[in-house]
PDB file of N, CA and C in Angstrom:
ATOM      1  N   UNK A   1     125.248 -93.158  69.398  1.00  0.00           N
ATOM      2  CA  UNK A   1     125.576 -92.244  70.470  1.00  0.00           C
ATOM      3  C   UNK A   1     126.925 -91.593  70.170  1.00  0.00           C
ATOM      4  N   UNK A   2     127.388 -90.462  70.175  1.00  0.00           N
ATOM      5  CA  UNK A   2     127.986 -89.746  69.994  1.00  0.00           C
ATOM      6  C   UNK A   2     129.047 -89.974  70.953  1.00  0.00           C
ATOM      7  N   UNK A   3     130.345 -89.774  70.679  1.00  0.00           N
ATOM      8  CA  UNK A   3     131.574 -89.937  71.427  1.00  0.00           C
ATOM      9  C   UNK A   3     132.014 -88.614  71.953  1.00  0.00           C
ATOM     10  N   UNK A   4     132.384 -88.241  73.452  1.00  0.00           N
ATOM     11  CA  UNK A   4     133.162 -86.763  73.656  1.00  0.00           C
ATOM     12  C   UNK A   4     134.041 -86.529  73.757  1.00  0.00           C
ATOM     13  N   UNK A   5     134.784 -85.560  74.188  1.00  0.00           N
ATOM     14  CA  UNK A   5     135.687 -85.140  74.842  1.00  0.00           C
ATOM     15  C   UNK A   5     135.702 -84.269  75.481  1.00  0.00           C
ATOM     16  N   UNK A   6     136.485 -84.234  76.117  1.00  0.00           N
ATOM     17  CA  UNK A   6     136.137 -82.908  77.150  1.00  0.00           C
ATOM     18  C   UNK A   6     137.594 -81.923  77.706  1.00  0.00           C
ATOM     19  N   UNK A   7     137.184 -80.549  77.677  1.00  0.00           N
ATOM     20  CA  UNK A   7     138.391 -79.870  78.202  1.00  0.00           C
ATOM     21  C   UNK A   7     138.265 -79.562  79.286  1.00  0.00           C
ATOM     22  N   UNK A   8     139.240 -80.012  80.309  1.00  0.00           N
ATOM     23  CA  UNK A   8     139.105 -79.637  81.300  1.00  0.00           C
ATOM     24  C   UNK A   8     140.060 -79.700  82.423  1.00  0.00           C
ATOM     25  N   UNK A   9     140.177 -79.112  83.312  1.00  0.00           N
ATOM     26  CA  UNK A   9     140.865 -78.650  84.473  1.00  0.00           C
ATOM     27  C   UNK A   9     141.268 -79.954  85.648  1.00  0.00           C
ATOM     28  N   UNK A  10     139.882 -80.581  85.736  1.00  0.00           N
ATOM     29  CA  UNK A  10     140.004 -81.266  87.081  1.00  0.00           C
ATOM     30  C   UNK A  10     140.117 -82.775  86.291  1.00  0.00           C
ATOM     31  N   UNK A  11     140.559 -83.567  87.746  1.00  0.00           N
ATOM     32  CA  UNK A  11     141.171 -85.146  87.558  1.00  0.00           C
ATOM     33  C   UNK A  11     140.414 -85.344  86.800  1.00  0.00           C
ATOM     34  N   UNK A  12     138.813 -85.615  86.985  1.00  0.00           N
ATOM     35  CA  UNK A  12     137.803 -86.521  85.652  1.00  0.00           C
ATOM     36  C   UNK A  12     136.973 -85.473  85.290  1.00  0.00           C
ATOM     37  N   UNK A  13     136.774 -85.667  84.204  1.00  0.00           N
ATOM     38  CA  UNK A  13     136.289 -84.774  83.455  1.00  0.00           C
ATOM     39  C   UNK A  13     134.192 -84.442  84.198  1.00  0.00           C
ATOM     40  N   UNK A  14     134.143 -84.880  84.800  1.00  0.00           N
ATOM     41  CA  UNK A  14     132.838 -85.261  85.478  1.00  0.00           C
ATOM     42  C   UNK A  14     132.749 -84.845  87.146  1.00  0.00           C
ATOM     43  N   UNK A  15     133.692 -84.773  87.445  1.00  0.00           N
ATOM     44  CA  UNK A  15     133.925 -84.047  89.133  1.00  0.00           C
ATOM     45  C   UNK A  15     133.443 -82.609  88.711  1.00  0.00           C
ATOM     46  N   UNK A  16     133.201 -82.023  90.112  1.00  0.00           N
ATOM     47  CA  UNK A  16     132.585 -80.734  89.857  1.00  0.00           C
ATOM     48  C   UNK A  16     133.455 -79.394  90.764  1.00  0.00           C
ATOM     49  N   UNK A  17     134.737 -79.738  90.263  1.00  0.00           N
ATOM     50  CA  UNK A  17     136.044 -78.784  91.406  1.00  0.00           C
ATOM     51  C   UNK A  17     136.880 -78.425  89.964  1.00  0.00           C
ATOM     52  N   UNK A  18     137.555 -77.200  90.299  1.00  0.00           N
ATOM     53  CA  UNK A  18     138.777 -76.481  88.680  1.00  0.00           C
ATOM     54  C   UNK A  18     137.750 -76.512  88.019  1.00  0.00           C
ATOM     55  N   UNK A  19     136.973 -75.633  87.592  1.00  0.00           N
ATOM     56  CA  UNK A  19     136.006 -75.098  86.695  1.00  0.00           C
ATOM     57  C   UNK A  19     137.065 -74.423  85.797  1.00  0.00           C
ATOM     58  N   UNK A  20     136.625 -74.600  84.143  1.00  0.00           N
ATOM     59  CA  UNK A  20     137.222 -73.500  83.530  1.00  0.00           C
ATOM     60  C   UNK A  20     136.322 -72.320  83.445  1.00  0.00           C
ATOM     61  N   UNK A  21     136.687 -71.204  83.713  1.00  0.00           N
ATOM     62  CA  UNK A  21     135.175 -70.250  84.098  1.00  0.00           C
ATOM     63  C   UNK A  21     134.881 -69.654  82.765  1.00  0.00           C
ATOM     64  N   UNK A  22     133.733 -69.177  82.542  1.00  0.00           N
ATOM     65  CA  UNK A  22     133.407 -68.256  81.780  1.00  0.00           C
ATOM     66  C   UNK A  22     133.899 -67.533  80.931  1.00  0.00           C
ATOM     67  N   UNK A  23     134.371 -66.399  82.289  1.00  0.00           N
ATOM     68  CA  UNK A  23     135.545 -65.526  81.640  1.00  0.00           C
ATOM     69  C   UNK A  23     136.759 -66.288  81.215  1.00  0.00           C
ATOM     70  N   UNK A  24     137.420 -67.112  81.339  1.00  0.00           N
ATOM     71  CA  UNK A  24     138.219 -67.440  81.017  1.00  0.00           C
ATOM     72  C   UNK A  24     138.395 -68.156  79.575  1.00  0.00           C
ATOM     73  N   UNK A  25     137.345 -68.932  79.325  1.00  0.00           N
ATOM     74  CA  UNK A  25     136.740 -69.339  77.607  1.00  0.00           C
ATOM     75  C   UNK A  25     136.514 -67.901  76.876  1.00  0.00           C
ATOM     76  N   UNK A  26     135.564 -66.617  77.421  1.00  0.00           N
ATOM     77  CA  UNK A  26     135.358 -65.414  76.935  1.00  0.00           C
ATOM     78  C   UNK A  26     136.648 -65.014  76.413  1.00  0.00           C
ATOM     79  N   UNK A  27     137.623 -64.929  77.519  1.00  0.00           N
ATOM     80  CA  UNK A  27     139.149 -64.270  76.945  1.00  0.00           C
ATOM     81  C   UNK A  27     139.755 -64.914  75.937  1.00  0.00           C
ATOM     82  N   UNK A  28     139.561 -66.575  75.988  1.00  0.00           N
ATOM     83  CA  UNK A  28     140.529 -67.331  74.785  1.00  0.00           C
ATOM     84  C   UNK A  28     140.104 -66.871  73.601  1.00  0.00           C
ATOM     85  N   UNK A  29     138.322 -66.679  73.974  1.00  0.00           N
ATOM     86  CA  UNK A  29     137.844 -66.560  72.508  1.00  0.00           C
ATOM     87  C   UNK A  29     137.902 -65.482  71.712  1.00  0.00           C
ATOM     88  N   UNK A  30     138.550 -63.957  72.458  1.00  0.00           N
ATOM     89  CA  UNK A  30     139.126 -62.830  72.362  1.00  0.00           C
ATOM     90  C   UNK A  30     139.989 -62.569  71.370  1.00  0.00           C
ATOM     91  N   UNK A  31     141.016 -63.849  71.372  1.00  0.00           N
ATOM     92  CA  UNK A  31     141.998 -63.937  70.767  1.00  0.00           C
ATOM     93  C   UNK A  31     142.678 -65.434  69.770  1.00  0.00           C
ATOM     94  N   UNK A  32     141.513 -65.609  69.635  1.00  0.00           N
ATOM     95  CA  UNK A  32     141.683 -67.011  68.936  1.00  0.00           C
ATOM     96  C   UNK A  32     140.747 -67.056  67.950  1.00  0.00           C
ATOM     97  N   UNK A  33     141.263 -66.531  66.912  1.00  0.00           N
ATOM     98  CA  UNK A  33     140.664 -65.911  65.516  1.00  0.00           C
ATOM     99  C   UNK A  33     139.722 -67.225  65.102  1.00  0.00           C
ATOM    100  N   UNK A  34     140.050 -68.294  65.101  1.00  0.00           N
ATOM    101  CA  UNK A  34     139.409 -69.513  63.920  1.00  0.00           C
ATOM    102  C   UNK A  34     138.231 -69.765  65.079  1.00  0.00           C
ATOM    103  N   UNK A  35     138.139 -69.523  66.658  1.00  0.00           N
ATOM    104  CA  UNK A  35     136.861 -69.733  67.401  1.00  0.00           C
ATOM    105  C   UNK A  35     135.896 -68.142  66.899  1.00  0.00           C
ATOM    106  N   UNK A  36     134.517 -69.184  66.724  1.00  0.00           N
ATOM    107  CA  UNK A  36     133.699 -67.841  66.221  1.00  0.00           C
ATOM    108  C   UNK A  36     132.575 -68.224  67.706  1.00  0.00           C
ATOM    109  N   UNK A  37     132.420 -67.076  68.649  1.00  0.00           N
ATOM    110  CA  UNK A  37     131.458 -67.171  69.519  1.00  0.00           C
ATOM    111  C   UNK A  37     130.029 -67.517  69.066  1.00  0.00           C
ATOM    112  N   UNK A  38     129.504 -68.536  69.237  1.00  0.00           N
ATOM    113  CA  UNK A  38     127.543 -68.451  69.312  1.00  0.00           C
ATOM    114  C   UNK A  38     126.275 -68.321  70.166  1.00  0.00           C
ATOM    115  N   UNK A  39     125.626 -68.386  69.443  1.00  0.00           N
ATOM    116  CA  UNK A  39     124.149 -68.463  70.906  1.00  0.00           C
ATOM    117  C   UNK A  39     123.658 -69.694  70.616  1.00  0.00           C
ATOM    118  N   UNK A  40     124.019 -70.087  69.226  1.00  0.00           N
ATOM    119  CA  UNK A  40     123.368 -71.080  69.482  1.00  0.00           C
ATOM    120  C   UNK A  40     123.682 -72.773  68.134  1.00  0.00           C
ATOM    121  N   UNK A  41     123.258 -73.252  67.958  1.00  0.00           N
ATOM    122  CA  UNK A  41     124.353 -74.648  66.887  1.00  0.00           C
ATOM    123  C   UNK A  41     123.631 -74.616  65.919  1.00  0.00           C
ATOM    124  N   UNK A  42     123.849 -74.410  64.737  1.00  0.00           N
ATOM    125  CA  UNK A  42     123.382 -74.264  63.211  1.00  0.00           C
ATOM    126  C   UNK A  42     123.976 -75.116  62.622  1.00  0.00           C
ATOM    127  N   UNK A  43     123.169 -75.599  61.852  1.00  0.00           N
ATOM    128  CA  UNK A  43     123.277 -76.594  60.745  1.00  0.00           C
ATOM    129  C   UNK A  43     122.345 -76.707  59.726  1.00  0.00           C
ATOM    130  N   UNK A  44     122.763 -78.305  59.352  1.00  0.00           N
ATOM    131  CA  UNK A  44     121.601 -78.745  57.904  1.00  0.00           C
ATOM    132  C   UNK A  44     121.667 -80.220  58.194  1.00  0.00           C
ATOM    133  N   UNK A  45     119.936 -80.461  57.747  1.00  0.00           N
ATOM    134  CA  UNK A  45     119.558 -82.045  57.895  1.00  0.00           C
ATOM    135  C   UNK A  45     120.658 -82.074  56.467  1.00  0.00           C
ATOM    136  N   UNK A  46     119.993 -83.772  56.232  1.00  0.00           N
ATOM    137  CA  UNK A  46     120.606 -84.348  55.317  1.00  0.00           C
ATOM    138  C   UNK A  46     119.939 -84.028  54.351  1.00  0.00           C
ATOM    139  N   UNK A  47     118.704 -83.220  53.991  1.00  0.00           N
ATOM    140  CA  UNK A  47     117.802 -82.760  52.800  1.00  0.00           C
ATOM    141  C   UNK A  47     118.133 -81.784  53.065  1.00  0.00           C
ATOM    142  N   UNK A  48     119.036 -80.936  53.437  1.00  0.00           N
ATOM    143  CA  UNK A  48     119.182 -79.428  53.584  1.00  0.00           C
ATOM    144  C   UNK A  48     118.496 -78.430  54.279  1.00  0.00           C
ATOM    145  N   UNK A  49     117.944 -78.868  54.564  1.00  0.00           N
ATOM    146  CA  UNK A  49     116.771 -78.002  55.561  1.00  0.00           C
ATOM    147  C   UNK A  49     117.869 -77.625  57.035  1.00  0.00           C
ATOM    148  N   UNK A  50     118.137 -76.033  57.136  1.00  0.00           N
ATOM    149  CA  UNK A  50     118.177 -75.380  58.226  1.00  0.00           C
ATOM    150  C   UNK A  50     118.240 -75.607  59.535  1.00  0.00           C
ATOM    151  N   UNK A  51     118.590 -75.973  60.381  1.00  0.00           N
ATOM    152  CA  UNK A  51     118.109 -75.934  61.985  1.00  0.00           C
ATOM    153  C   UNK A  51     119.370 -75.600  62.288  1.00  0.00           C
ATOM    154  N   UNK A  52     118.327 -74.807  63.950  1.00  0.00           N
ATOM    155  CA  UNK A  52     119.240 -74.051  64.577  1.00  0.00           C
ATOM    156  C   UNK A  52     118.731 -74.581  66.343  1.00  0.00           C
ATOM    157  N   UNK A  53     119.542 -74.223  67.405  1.00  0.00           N
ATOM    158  CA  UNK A  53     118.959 -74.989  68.868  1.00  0.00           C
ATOM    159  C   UNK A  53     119.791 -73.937  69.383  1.00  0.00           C
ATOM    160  N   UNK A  54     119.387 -73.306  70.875  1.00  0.00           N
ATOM    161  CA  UNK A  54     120.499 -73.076  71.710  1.00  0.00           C
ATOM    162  C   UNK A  54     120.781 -73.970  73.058  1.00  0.00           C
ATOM    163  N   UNK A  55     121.241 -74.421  73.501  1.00  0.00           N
ATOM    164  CA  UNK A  55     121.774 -75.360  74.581  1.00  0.00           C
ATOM    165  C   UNK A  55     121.974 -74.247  76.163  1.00  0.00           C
ATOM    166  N   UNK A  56     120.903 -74.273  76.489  1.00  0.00           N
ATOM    167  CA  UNK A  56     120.548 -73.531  77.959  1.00  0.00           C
ATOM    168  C   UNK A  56     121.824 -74.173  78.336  1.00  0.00           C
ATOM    169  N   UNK A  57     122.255 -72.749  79.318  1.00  0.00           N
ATOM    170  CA  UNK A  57     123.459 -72.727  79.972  1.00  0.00           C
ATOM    171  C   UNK A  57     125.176 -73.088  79.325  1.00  0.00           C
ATOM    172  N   UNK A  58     124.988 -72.725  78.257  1.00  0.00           N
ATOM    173  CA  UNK A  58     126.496 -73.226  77.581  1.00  0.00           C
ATOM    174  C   UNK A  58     127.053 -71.823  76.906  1.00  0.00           C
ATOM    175  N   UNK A  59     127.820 -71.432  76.479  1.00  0.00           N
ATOM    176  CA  UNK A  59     128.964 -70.682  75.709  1.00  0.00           C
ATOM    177  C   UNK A  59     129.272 -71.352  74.511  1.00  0.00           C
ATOM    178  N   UNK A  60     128.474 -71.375  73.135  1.00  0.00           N
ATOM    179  CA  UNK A  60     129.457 -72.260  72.184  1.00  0.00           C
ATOM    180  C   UNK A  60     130.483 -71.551  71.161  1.00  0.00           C
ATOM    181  N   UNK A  61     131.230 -72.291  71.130  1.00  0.00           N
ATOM    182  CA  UNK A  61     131.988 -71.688  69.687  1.00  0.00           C
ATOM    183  C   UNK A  61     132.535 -73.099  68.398  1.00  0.00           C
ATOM    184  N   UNK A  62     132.070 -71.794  67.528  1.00  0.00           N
ATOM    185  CA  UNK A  62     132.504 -72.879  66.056  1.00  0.00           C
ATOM    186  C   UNK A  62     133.652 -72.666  65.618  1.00  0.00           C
ATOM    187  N   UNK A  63     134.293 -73.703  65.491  1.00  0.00           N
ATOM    188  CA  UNK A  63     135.315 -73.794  64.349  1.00  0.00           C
ATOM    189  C   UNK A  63     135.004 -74.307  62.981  1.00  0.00           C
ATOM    190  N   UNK A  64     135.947 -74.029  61.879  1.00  0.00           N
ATOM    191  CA  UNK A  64     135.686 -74.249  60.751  1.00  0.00           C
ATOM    192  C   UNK A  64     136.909 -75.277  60.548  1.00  0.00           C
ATOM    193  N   UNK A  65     136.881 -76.971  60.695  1.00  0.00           N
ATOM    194  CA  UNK A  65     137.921 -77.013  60.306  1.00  0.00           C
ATOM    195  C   UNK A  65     138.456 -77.332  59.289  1.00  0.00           C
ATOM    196  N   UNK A  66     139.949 -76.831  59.126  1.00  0.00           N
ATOM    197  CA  UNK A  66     140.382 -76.626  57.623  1.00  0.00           C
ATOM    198  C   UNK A  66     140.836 -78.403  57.087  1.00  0.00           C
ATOM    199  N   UNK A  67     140.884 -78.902  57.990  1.00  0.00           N
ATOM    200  CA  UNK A  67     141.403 -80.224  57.457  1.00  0.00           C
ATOM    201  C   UNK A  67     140.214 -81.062  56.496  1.00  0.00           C
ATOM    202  N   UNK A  68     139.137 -80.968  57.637  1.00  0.00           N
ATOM    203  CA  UNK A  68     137.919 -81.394  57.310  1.00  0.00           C
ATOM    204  C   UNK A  68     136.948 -80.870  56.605  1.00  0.00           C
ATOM    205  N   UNK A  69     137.123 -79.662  56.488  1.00  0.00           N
ATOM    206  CA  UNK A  69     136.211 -78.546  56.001  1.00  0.00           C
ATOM    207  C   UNK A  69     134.913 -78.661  56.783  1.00  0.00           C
ATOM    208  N   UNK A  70     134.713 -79.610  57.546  1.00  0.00           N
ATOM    209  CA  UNK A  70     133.198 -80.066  58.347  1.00  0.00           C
ATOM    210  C   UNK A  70     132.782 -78.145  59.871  1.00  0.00           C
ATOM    211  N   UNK A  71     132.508 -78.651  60.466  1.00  0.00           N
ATOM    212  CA  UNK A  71     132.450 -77.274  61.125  1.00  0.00           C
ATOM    213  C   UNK A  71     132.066 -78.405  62.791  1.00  0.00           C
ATOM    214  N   UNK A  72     133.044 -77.504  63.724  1.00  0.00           N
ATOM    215  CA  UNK A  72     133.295 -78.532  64.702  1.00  0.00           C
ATOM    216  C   UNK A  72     132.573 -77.390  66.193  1.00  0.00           C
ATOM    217  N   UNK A  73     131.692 -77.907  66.513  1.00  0.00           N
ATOM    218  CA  UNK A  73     131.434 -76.929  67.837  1.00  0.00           C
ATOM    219  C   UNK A  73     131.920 -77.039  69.242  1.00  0.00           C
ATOM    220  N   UNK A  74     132.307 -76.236  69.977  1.00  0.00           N
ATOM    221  CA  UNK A  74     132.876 -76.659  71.169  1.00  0.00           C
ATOM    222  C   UNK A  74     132.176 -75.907  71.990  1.00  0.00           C
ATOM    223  N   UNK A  75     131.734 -76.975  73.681  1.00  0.00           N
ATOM    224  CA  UNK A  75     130.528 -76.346  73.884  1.00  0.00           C
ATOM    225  C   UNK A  75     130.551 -76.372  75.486  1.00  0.00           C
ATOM    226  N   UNK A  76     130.692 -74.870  75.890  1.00  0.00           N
ATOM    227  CA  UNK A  76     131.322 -74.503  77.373  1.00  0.00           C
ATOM    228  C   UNK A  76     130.162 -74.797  78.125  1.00  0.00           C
ATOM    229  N   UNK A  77     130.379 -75.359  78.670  1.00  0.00           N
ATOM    230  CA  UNK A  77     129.264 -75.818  79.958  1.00  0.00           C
ATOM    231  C   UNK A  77     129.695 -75.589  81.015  1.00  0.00           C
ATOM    232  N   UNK A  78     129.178 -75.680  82.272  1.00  0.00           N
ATOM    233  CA  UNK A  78     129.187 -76.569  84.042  1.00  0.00           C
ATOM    234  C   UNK A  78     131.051 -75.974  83.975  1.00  0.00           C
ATOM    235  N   UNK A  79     131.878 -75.299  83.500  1.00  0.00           N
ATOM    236  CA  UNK A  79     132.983 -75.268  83.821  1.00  0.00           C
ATOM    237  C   UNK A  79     133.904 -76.733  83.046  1.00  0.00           C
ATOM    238  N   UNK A  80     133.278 -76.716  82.156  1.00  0.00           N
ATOM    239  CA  UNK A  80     134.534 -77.772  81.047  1.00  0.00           C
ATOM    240  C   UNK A  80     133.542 -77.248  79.627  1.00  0.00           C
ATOM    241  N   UNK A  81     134.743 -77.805  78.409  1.00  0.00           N
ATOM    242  CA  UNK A  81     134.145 -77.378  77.259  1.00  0.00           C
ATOM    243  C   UNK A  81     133.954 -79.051  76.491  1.00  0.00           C
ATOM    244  N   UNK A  82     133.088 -79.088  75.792  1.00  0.00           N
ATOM    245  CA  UNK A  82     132.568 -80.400  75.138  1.00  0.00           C
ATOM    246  C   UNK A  82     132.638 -80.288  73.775  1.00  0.00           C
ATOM    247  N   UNK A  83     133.110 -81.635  73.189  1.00  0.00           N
ATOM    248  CA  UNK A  83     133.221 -81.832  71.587  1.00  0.00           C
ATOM    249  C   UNK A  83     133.217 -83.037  71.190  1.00  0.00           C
ATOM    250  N   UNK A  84     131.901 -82.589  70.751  1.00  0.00           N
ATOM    251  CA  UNK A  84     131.355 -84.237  70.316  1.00  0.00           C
ATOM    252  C   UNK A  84     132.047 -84.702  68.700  1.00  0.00           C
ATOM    253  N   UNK A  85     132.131 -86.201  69.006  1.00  0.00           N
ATOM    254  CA  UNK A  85     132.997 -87.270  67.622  1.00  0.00           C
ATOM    255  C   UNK A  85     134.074 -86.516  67.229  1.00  0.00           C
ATOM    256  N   UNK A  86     135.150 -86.121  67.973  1.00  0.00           N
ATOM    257  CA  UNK A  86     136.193 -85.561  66.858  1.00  0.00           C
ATOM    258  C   UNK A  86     137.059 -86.128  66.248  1.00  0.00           C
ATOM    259  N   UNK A  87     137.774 -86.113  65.387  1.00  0.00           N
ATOM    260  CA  UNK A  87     138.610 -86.423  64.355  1.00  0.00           C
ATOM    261  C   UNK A  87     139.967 -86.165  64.883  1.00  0.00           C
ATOM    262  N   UNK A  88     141.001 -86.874  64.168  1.00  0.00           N
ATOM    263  CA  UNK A  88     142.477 -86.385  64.898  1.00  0.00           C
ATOM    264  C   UNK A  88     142.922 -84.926  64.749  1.00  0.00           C
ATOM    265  N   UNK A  89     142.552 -84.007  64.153  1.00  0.00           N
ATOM    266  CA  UNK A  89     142.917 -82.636  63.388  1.00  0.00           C
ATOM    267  C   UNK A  89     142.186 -81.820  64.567  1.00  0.00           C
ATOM    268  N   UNK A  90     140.726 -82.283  64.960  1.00  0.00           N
ATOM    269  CA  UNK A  90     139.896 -81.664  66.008  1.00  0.00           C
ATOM    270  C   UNK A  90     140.605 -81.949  67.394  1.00  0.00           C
ATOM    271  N   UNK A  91     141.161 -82.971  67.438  1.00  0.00           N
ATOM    272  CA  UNK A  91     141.617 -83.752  68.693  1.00  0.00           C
ATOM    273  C   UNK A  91     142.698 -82.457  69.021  1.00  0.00           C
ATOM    274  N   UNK A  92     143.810 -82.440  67.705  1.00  0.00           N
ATOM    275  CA  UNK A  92     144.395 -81.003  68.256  1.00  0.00           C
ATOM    276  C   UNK A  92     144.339 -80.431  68.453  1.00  0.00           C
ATOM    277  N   UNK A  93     143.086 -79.353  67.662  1.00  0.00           N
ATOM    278  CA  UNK A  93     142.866 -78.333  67.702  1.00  0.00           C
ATOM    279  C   UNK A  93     142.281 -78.234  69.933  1.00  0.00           C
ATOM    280  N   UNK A  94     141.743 -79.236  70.276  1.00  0.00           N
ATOM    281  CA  UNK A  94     141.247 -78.932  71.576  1.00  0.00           C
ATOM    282  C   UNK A  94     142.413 -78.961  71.919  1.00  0.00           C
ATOM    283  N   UNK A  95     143.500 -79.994  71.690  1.00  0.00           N
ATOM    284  CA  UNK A  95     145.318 -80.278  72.628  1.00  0.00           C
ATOM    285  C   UNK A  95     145.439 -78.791  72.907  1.00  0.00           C
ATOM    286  N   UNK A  96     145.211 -77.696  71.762  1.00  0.00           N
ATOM    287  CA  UNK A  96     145.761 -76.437  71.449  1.00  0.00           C
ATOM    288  C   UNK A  96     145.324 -75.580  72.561  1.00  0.00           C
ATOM    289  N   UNK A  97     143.848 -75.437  72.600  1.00  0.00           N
ATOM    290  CA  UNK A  97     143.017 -74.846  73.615  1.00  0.00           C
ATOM    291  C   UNK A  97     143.249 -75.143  74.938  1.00  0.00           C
ATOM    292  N   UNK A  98     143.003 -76.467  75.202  1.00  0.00           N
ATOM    293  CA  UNK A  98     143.568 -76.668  76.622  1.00  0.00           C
ATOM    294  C   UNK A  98     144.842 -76.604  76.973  1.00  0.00           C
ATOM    295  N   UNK A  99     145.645 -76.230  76.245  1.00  0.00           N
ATOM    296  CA  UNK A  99     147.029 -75.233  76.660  1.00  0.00           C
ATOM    297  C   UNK A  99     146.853 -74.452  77.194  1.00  0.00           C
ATOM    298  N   UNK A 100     146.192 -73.220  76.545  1.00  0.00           N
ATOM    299  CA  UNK A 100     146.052 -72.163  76.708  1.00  0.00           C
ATOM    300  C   UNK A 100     145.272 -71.882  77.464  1.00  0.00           C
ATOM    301  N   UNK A 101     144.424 -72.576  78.135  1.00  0.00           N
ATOM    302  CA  UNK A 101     143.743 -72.668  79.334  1.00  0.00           C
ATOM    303  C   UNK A 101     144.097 -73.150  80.750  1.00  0.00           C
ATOM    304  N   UNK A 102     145.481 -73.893  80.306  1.00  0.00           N
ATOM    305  CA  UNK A 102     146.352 -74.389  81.691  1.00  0.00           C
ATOM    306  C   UNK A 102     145.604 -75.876  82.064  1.00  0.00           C
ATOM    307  N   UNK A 103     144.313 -76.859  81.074  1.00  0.00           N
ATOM    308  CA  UNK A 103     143.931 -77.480  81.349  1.00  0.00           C
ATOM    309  C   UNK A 103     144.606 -78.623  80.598  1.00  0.00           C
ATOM    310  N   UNK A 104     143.645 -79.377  80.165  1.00  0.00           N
ATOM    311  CA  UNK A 104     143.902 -81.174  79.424  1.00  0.00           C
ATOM    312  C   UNK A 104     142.625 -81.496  78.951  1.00  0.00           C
ATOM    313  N   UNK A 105     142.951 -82.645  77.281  1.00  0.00           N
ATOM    314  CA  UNK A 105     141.823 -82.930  76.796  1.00  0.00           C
ATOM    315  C   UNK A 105     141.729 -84.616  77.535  1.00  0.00           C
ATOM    316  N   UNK A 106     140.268 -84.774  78.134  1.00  0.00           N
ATOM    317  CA  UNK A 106     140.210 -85.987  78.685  1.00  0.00           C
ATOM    318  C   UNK A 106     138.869 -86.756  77.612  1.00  0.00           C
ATOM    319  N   UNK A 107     138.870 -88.060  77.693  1.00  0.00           N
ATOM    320  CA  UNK A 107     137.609 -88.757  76.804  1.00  0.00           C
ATOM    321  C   UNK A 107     136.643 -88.863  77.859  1.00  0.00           C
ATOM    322  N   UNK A 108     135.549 -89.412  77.212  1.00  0.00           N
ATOM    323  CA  UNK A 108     134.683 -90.028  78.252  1.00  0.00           C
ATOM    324  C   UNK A 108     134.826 -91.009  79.221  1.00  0.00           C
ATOM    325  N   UNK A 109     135.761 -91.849  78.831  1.00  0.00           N
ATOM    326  CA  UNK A 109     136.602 -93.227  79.307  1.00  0.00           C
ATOM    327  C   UNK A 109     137.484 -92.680  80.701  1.00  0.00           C
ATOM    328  N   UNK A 110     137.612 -91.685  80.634  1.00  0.00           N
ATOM    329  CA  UNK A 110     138.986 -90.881  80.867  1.00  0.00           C
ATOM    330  C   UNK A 110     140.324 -90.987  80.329  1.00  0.00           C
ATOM    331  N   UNK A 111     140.144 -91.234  79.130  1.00  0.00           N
ATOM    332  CA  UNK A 111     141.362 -91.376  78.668  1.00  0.00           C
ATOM    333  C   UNK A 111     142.532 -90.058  78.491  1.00  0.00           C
ATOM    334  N   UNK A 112     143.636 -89.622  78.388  1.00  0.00           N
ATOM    335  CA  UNK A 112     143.968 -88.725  78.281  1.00  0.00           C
ATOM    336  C   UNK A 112     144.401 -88.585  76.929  1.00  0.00           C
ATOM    337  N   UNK A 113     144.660 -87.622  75.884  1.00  0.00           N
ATOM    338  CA  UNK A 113     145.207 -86.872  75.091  1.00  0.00           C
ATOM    339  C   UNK A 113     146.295 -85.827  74.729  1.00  0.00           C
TER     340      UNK A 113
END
């Protein structure tokens, strides 16, 4: 099972009050060159084979990250953004975002970051 994190506005990351809205992920992503907007999550099995999914009701964007070279998706939902297993380099890169959003990166635990 996959580990998250989550960006977001309100006390637990799971309450449904301080939405980060739409527009407001739309604008970061305006200006935040290394987020590339998607419709939908692309990849490769472990034999290389292609797949692609879109996740009804979300906003995603990819990063490429440079530490990892791996490719990290962050994935706007319900008014918080989601990022599954990240790494300490990813961990920042969200610290970074939820600046600039006026929010905080919380875990599943609720741990803070």
């Amino acid at each position: 099972m996959a580990y998250v994190i989550h960006i977001t506005k309100r006390k637990s990351w799971f309450d449904k009050n301080l939405d980060i809205t739409l527009e407001e992920w739309k604008r970061l992503l305006e200006v935040e060159p290394e987020l590339i907007p998607s419709e939908k999550v692309e990849g490769e099995t472990k034999d290389g084979a292609k797949v692609a999914y879109a996740l009804k009701g979300s906003f995603l964007a990819k990063w490429n990250n440079p530490t990892t070279h791996n490719v990290v998706w962050f994935n706007y939902h319900d008014g918080i953004i989601d990022i599954s297993d990240p790494d300490e380099s990813t961990i920042k890169k969200a610290k970074d975002i939820a600046s600039k959003l006026k929010a905080k990166v919380q875990g599943d635990e609720l741990e803070s970051y």
